[in-house]
Protein backbone atom coordinates (compact mmCIF):
# COMPACT_ATOMS: atom_id res chain seq x y z
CA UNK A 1 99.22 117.73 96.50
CA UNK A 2 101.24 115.41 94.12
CA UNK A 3 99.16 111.92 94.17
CA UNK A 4 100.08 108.91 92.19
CA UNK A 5 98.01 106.06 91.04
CA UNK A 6 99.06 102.89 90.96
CA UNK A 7 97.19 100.27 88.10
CA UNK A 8 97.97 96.95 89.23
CA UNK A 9 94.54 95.61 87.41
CA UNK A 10 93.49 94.17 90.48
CA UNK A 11 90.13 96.08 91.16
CA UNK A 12 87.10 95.82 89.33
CA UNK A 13 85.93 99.32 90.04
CA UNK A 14 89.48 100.74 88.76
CA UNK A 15 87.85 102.98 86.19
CA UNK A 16 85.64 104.96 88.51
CA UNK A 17 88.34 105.90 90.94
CA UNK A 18 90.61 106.92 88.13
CA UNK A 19 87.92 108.86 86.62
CA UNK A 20 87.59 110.56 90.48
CA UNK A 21 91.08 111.46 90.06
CA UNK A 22 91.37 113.13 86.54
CA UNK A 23 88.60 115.17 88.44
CA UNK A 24 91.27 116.14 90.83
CA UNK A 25 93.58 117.21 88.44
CA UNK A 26 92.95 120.72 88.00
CA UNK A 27 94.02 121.73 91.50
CA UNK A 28 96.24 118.68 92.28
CA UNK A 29 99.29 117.17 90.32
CA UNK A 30 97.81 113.76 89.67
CA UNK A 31 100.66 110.90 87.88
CA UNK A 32 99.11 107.46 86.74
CA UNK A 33 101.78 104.22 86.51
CA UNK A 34 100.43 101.13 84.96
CA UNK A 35 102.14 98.69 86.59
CA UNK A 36 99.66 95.93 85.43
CA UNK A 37 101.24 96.92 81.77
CA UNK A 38 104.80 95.88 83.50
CA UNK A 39 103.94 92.94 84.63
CA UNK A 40 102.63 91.44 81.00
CA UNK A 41 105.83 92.47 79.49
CA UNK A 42 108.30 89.61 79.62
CA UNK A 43 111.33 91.66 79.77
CA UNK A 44 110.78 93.73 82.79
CA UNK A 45 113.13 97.16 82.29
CA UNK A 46 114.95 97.98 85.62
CA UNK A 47 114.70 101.38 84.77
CA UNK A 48 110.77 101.64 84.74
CA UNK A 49 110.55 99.94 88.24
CA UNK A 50 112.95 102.65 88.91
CA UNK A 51 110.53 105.15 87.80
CA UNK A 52 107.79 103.27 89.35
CA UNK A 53 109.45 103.92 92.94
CA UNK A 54 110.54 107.22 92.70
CA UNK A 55 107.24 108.06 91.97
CA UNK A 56 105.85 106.52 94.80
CA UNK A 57 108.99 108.55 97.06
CA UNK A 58 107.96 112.02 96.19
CA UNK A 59 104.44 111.69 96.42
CA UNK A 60 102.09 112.71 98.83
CA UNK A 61 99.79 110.03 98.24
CA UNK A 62 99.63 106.93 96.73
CA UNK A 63 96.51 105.18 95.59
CA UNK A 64 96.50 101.29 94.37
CA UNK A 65 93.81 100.24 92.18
């Protein structure tokens, strides 16, 4: 199963899930996006959004944190 995470540095708690998921990783392709990083740049790079959502396109599941 191909599952993304999504960082958006909105949860408190976002280390334990992402710790859950490098737990995963041995029988499931797990990708991790920081999109909180994005967001604290000032100039946003079209092609890393672009990244960002063809990530989210191809995977199975996607989990926000």
């Amino acid at each position: 199963m191909n599952i993304l995470e999504l960082n958006t540095g909105l949860f408190p708690d976002a280390q334990t899930v992402s710790a859950a998921l490098r737990q995963m990783e041995p029988t499931h392709r797990v990708e991790s996006i920081d999109l909180a990083a994005f967001l604290r740049r000032r100039n946003l790079e079209d092609e890393a959004w672009d990244r960002a959502i063809a990530a989210i396109l191809v995977c199975d599941l996607t989990i926000t944190i």
